[in-house]
N, C-alpha and C. Protein backbone atom coordinates (compact mmCIF):
# COMPACT_ATOMS: atom_id res chain seq x y z
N UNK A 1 120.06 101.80 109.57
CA UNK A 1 119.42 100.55 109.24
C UNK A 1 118.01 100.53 109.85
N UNK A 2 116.46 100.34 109.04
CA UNK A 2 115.70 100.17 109.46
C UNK A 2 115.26 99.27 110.34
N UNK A 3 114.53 99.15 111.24
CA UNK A 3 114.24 97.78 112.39
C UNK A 3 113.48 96.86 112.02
N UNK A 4 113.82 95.58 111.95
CA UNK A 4 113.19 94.51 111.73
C UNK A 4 111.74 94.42 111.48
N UNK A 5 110.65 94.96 111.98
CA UNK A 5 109.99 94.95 112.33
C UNK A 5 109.11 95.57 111.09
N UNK A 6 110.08 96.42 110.34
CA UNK A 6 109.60 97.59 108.74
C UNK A 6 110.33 96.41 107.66
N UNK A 7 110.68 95.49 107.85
CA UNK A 7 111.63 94.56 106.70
C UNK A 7 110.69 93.84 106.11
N UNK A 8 109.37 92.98 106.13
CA UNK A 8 108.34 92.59 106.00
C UNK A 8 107.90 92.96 104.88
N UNK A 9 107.98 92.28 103.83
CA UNK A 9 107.38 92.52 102.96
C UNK A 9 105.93 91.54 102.61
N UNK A 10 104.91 92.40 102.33
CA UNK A 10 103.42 92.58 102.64
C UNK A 10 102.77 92.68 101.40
N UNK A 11 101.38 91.72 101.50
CA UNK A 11 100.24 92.00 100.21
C UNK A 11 99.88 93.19 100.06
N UNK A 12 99.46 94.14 99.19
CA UNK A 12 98.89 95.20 99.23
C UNK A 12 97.67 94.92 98.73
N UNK A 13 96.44 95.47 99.93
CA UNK A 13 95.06 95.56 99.60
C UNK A 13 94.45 96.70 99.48
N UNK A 14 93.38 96.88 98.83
CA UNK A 14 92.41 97.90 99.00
C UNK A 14 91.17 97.34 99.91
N UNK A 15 91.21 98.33 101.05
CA UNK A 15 89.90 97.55 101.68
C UNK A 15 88.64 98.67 101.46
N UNK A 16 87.65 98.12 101.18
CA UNK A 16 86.53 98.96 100.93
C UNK A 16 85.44 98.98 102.24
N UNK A 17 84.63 99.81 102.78
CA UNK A 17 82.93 99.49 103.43
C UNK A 17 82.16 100.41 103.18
N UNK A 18 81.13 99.99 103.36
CA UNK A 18 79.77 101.06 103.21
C UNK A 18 79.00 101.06 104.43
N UNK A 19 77.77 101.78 104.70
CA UNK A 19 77.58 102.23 106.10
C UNK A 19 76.33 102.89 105.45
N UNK A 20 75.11 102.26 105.01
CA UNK A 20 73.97 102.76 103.83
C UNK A 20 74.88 103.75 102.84
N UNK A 21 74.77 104.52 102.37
CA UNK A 21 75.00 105.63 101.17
C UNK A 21 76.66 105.49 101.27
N UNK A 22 77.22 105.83 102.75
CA UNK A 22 78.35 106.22 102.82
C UNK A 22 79.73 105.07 102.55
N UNK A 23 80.45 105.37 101.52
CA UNK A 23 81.32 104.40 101.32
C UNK A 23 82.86 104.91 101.96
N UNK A 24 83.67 103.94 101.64
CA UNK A 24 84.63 104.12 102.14
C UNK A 24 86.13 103.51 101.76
N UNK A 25 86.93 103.81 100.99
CA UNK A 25 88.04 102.54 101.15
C UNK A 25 89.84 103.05 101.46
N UNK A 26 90.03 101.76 101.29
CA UNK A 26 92.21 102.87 101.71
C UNK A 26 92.96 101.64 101.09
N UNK A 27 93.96 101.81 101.51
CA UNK A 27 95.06 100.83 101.11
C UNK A 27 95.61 100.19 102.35
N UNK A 28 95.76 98.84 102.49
CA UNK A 28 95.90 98.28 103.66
C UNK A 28 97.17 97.27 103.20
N UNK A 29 98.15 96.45 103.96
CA UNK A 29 99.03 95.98 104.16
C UNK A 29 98.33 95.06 105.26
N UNK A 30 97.81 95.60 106.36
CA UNK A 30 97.74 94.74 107.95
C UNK A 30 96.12 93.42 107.54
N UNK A 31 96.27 92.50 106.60
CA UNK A 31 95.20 92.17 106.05
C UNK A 31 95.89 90.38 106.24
N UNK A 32 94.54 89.71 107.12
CA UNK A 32 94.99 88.13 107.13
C UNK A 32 94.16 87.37 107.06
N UNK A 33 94.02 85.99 106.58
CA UNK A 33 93.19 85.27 107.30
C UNK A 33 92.77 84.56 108.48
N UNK A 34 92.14 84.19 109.27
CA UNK A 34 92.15 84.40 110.63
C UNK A 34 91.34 82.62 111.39
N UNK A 35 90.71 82.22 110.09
CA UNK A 35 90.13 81.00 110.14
C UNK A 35 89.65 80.17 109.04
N UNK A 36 89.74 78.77 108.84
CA UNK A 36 89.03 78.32 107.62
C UNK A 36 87.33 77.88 107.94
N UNK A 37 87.28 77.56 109.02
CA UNK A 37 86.02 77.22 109.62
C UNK A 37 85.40 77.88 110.59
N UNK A 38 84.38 78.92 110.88
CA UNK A 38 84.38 79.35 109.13
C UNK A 38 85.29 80.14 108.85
N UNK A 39 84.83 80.74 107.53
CA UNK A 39 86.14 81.50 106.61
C UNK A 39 86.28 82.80 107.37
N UNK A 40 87.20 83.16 107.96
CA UNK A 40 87.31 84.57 108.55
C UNK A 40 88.29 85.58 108.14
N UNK A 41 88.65 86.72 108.00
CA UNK A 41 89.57 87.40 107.76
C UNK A 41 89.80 88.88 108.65
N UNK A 42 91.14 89.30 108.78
CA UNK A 42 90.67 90.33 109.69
C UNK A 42 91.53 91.53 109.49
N UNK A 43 91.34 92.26 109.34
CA UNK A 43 92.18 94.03 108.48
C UNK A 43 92.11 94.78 109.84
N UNK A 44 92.81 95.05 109.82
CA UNK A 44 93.71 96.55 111.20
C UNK A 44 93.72 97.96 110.49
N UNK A 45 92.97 98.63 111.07
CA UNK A 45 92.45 100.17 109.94
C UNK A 45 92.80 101.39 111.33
N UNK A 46 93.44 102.17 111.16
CA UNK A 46 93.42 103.02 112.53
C UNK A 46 92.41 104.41 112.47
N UNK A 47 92.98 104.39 114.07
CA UNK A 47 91.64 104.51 114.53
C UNK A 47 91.59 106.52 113.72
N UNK A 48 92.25 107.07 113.19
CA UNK A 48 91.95 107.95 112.64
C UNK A 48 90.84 108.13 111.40
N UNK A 49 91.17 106.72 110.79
CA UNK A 49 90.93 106.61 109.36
C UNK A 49 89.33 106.69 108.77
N UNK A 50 88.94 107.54 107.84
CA UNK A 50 87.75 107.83 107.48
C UNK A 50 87.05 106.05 107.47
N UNK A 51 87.95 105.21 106.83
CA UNK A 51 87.31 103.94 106.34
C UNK A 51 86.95 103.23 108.11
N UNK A 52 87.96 103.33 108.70
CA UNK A 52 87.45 102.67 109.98
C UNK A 52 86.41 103.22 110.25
N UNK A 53 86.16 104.31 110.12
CA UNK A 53 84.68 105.31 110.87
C UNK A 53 83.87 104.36 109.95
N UNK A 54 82.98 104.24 108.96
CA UNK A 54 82.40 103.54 108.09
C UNK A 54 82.27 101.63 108.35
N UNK A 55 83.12 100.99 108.39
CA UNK A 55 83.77 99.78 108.29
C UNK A 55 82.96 99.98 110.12
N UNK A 56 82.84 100.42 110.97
CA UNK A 56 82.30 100.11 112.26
C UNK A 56 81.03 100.43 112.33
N UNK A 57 80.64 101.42 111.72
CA UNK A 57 79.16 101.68 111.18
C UNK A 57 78.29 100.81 110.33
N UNK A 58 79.06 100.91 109.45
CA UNK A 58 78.10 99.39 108.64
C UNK A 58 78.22 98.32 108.67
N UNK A 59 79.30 97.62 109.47
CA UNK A 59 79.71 96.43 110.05
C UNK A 59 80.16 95.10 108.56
N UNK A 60 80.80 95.90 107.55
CA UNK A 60 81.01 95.03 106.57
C UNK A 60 82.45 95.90 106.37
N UNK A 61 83.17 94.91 105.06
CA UNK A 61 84.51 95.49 104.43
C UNK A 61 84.40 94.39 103.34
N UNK A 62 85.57 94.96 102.47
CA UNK A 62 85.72 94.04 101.48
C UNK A 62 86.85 93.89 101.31
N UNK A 63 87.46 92.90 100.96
CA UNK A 63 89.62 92.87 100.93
C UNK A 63 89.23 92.68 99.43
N UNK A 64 90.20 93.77 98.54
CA UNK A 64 90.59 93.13 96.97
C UNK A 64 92.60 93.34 96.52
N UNK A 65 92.64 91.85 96.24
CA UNK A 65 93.87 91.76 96.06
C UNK A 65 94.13 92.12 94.91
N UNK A 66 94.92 93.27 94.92
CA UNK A 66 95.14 93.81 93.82
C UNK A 66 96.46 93.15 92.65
N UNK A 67 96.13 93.18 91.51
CA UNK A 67 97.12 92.81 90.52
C UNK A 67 98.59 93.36 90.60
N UNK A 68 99.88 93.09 90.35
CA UNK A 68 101.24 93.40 90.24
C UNK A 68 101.14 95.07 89.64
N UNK A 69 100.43 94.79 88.67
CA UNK A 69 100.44 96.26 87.88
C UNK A 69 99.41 97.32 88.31
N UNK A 70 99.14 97.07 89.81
CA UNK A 70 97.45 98.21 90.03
C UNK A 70 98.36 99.49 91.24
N UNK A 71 99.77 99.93 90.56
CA UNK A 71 100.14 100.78 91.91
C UNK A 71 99.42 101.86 92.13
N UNK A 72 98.98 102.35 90.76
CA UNK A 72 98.51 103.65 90.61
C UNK A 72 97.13 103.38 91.53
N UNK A 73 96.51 102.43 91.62
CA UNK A 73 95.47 102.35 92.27
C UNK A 73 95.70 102.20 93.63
N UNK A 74 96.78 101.72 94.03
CA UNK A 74 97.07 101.31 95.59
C UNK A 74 97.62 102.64 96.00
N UNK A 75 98.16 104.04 95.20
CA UNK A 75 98.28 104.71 95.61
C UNK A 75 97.00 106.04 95.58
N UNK A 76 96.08 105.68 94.95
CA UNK A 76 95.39 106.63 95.12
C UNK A 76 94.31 106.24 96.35
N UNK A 77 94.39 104.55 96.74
CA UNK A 77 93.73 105.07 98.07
C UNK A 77 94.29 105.19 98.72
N UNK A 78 95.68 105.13 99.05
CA UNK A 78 96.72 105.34 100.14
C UNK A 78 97.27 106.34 100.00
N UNK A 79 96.92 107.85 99.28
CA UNK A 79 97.45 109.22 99.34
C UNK A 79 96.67 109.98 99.75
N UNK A 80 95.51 109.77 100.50
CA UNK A 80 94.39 111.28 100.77
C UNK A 80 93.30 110.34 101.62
N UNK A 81 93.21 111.34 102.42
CA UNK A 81 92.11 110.99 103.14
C UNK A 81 90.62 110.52 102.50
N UNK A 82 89.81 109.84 103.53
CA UNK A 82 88.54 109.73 102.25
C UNK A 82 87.46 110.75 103.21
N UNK A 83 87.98 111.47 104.09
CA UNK A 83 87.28 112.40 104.81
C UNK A 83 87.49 114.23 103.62
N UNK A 84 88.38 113.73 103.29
CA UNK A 84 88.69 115.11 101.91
C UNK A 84 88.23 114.58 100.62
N UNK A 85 88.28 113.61 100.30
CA UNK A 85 87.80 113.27 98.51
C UNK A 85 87.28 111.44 98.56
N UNK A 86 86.04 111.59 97.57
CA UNK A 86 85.70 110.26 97.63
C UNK A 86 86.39 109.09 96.98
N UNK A 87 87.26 108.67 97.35
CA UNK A 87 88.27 107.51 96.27
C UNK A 87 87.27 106.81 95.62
N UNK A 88 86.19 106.36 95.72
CA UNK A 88 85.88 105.39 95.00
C UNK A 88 84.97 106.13 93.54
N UNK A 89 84.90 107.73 93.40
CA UNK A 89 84.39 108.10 92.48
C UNK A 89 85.19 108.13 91.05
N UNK A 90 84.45 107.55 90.05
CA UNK A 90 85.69 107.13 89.02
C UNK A 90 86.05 105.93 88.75
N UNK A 91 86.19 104.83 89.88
CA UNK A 91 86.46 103.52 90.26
C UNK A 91 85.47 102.27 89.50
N UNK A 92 85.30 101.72 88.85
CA UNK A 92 84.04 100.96 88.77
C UNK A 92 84.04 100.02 89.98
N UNK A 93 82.62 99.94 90.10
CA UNK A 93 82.49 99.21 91.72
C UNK A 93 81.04 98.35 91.12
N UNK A 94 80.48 97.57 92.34
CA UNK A 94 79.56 97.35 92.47
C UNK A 94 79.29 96.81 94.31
N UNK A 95 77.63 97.19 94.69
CA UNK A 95 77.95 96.32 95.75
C UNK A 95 78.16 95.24 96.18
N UNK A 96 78.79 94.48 96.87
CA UNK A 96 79.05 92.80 96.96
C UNK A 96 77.66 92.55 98.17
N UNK A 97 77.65 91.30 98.81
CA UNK A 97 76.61 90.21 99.60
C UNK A 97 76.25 91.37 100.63
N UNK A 98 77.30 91.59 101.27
CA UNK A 98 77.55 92.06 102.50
C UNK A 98 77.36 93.66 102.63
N UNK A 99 77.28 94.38 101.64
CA UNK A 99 77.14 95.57 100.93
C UNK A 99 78.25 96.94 100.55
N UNK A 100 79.43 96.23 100.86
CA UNK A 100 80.54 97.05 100.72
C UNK A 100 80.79 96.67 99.21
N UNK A 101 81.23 97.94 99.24
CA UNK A 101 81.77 97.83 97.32
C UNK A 101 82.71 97.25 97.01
N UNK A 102 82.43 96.36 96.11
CA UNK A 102 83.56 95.62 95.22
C UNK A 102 83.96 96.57 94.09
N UNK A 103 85.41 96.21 94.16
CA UNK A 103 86.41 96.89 92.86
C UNK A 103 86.49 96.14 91.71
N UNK A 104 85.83 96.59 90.71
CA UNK A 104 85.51 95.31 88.94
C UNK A 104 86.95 95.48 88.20
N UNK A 105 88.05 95.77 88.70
CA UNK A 105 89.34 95.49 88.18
C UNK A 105 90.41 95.33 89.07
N UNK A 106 90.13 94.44 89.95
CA UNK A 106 91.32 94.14 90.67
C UNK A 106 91.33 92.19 90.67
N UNK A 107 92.34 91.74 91.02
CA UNK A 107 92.90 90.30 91.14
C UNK A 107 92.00 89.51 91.64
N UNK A 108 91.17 89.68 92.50
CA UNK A 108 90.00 89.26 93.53
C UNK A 108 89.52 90.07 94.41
N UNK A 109 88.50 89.68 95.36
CA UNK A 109 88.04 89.79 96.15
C UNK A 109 87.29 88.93 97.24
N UNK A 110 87.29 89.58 98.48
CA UNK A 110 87.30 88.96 99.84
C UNK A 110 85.89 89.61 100.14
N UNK A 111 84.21 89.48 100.36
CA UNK A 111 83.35 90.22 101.09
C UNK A 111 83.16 89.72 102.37
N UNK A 112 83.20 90.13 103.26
CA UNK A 112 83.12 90.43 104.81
C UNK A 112 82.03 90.55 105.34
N UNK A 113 81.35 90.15 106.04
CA UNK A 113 80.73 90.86 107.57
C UNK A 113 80.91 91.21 108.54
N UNK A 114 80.93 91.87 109.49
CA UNK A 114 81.99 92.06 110.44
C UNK A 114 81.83 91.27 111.92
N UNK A 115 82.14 90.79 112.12
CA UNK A 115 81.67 89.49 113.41
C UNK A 115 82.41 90.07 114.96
N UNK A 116 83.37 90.20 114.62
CA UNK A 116 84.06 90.76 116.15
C UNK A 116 85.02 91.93 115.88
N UNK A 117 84.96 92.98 116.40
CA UNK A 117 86.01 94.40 116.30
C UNK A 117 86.93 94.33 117.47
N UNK A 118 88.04 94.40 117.91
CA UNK A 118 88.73 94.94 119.21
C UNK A 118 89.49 95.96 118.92
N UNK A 119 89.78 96.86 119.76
CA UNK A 119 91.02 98.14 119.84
C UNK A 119 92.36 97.52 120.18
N UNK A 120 93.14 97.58 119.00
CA UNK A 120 94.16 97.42 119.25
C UNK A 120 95.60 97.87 119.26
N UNK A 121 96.15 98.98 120.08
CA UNK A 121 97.13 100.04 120.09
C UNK A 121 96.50 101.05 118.90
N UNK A 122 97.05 101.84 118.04
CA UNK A 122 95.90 102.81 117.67
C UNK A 122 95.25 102.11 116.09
N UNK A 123 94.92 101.24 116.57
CA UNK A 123 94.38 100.35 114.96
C UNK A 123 93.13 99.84 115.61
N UNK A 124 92.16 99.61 114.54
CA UNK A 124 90.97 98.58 115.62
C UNK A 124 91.05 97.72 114.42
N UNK A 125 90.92 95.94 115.40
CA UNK A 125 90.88 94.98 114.17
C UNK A 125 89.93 94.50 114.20
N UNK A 126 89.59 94.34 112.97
CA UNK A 126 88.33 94.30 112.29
C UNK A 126 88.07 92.63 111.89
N UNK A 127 87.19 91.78 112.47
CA UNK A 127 87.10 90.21 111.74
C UNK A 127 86.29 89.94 111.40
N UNK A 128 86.09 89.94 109.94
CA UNK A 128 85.03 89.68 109.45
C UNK A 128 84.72 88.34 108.74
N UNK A 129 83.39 87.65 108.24
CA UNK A 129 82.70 86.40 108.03
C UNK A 129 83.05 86.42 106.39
N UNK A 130 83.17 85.96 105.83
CA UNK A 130 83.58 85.37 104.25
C UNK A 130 82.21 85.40 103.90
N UNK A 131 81.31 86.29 103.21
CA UNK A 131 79.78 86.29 102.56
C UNK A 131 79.85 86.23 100.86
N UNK A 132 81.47 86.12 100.48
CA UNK A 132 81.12 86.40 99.17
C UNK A 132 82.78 86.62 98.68
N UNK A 133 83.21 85.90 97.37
CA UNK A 133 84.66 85.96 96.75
C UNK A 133 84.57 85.51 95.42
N UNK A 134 85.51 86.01 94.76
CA UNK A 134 85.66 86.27 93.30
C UNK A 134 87.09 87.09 92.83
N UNK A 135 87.20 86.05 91.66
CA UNK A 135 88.80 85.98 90.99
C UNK A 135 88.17 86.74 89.62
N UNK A 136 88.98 87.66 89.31
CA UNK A 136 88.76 88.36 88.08
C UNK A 136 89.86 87.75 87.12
N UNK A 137 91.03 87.97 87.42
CA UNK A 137 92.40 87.89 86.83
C UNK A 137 93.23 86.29 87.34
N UNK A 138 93.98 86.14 86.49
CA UNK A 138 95.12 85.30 87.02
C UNK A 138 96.62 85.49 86.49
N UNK A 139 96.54 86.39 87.66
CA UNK A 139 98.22 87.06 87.73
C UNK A 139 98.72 86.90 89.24
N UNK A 140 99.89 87.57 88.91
CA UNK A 140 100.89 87.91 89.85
C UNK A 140 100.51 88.85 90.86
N UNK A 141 100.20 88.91 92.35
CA UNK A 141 99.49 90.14 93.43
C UNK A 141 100.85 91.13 93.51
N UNK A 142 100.22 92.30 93.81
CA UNK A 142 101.43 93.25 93.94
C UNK A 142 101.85 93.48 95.50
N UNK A 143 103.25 93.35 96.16
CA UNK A 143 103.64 93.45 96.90
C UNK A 143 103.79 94.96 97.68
N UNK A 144 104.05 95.10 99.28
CA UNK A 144 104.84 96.23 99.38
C UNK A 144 105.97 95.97 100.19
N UNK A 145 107.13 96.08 99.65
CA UNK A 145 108.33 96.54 100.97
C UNK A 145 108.55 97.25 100.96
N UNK A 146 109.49 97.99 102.67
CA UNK A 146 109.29 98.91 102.95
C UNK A 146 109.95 100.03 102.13
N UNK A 147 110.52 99.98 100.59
CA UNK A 147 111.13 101.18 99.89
C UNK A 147 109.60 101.39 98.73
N UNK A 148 108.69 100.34 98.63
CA UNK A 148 108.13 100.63 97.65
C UNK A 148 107.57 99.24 97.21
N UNK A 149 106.72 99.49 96.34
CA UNK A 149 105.63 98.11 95.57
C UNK A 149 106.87 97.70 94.80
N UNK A 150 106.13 96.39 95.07
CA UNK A 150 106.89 95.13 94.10
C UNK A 150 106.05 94.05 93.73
N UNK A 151 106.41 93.25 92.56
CA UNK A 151 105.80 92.55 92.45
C UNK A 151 106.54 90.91 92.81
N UNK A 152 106.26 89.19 92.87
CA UNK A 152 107.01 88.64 93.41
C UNK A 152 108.42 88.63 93.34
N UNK A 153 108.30 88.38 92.03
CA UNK A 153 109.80 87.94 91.40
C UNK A 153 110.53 89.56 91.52
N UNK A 154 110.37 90.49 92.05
CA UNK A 154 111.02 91.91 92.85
C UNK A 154 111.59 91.63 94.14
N UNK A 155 110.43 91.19 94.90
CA UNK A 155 110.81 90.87 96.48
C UNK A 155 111.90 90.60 97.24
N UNK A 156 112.22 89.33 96.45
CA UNK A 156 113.70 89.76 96.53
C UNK A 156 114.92 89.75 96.44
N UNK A 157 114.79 90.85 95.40
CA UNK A 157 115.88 91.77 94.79
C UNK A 157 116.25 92.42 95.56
N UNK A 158 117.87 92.40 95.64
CA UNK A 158 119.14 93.31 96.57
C UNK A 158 118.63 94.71 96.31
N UNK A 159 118.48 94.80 95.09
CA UNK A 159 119.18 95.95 94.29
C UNK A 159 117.96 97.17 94.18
């Protein structure tokens, strides 16, 4: 039996940053909001991860909540490093306020600045300022628990 702690079932994001030229993005789960006044949000990226290297350099990110049906996309930034291949080539993007790339087919988006970083066990969390948001779609966000993506009305399912 897995430990409580993996039972959590979680938004799945793509978080994006840039750092001048150099971009960056992955697939994130550890993604919240953190304040309404002002608007804050704050993503946990570890400390291995090509995107954290970037995301501390250029001091921006972008959260996009991806649609029920975008797995193929949540898995291609969450299968490979972005220190081996550029995920976002292929992707349509543009830059958002803050200058991290926005994704032009996902559910929304969150643009960031980055206001306060701390180290936290091997993740650094990242809190960034609300500079910029936009709804593409109006659907259903795609979930993850811990066997695999779901979408709500999946979540939960026994079976």
């Amino acid at each position: 039996m897995k430990p409580a702690r993996y039972l959590m079932p979680q938004a799945v994001f793509v978080v994006t940053g840039a750092a001048g030229e150099k971009t960056a993005g992955m697939t994130a789960c550890w993604v919240n909001r953190v304040s309404h006044r002002p608007p804050l949000f704050a993503v946990a990226i570890h400390h291995g991860s090509h995107t954290r290297e970037v995301v501390a350099e250029g001091g921006c990110f972008c959260i996009h909540i991806l649609r029920h049906s975008q797995v193929d996309l949540a898995r291609r930034f969450g299968s490979v490093s972005g220190h081996e291949v550029d995920k976002l080539a292929g992707v349509p993007w543009r830059r958002g306020e803050s200058g991290a790339p926005v994704l032009e087919d996902v559910l929304a988006y969150l643009d960031c600045r980055v206001v306060h970083q701390f180290e936290v066990g091997d993740h650094t969390l990242f809190v960034g300022e609300l500079v910029g948001e936009g709804v593409f779609r109006q659907t259903v966000p795609l979930l993850f628990r811990p066997e695999d993506y779901a979408d709500i009305g999946q979540a939960g399912d026994e079976g």
